[in-house]
Protein backbone atom coordinates (compact mmCIF):
# COMPACT_ATOMS: atom_id res chain seq x y z
CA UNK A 1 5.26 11.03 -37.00
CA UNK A 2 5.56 8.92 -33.59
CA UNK A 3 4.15 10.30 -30.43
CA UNK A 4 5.91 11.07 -27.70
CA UNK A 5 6.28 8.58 -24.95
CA UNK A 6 4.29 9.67 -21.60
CA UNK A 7 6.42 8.13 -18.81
CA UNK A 8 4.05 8.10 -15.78
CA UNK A 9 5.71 8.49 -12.01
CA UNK A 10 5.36 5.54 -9.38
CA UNK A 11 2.32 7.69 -8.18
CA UNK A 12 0.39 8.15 -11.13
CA UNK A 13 0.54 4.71 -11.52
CA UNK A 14 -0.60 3.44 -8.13
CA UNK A 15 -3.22 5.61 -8.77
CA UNK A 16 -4.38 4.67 -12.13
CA UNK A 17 -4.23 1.39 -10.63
CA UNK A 18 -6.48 1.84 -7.92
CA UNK A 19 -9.17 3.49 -10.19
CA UNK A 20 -9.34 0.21 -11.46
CA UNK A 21 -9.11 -1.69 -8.30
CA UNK A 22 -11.41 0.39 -6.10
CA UNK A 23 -13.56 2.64 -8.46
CA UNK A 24 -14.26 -0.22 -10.90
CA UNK A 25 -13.30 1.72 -14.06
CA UNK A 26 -12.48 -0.37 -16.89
CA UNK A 27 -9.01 -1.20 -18.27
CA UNK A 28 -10.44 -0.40 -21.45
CA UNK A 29 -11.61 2.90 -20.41
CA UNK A 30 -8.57 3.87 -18.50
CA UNK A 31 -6.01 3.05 -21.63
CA UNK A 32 -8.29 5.10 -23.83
CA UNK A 33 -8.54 8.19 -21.52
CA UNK A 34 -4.51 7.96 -21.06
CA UNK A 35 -3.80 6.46 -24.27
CA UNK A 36 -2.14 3.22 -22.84
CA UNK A 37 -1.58 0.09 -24.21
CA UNK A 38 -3.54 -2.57 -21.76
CA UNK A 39 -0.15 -4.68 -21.81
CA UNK A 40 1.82 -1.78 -20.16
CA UNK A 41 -1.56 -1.41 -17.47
CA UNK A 42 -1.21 -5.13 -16.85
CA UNK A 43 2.54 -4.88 -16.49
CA UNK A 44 2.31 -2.21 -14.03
CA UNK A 45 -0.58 -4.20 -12.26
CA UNK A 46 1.63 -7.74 -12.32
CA UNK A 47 4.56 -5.62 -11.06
CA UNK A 48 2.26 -4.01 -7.85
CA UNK A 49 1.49 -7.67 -6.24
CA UNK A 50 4.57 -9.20 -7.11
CA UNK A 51 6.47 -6.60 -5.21
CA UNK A 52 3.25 -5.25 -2.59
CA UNK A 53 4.99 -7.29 0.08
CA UNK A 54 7.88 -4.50 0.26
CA UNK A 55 5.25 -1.98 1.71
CA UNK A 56 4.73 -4.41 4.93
CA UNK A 57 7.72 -4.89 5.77
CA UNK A 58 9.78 -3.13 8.24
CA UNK A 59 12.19 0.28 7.65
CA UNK A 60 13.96 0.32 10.92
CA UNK A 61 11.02 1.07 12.65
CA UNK A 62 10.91 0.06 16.31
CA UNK A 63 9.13 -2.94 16.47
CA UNK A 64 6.07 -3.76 18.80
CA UNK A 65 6.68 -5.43 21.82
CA UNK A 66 6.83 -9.82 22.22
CA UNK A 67 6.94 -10.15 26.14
CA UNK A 68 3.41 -10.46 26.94
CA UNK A 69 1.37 -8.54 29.68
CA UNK A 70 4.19 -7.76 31.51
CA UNK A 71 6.19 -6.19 28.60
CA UNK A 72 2.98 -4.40 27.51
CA UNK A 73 2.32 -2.84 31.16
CA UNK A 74 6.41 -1.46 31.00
CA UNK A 75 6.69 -0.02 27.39
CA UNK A 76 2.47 1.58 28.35
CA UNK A 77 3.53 2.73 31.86
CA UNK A 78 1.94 2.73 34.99
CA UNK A 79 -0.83 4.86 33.54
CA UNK A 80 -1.64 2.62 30.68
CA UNK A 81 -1.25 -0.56 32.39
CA UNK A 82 -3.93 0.81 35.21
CA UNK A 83 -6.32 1.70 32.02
CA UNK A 84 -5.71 -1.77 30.20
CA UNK A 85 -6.93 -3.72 33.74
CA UNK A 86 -10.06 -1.98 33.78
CA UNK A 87 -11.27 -3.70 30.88
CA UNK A 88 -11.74 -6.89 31.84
């Protein structure tokens, strides 16, 4: 008789993933403890870099400011802009 399937959420594979990455646990380790094939963990791990870039890029946040000092000193107010001259 066939096990059932364990379909794991985008979280629980981020962090599976970083036990790997950060903690240094072993693939072989981790598959054993969740009983996963090392293909599907390398899957999951080519599918994380190949599509990491999404995270940095912008959702309709405002952006940061381009016009220099001067833009700086407007979006920080008066308040801010006298604090950012007293550091140099």
């Amino acid at each position: 008789m066939r096990k059932e399937r364990k379909h794991f959420t985008p979280e629980e594979k981020v962090a599976i993933l970083r036990r790997h990455l950060l903690d240094k646990v072993p693939v072989s380790e981790l598959c054993e403890e969740l009983s996963l094939r090392p293909t599907v963990f390398y899957r999951w791990q080519k599918e994380l870099f190949e599509n990491g870039a999404a995270a940095f890029q912008s959702q309709g946040l405002p952006h940061r400011p381009r016009g220099g000092k001067a833009e700086t000193d407007r979006v920080l107010g008066e308040e801010g802009a006298d604090q950012g001259r007293g550091l140099g």
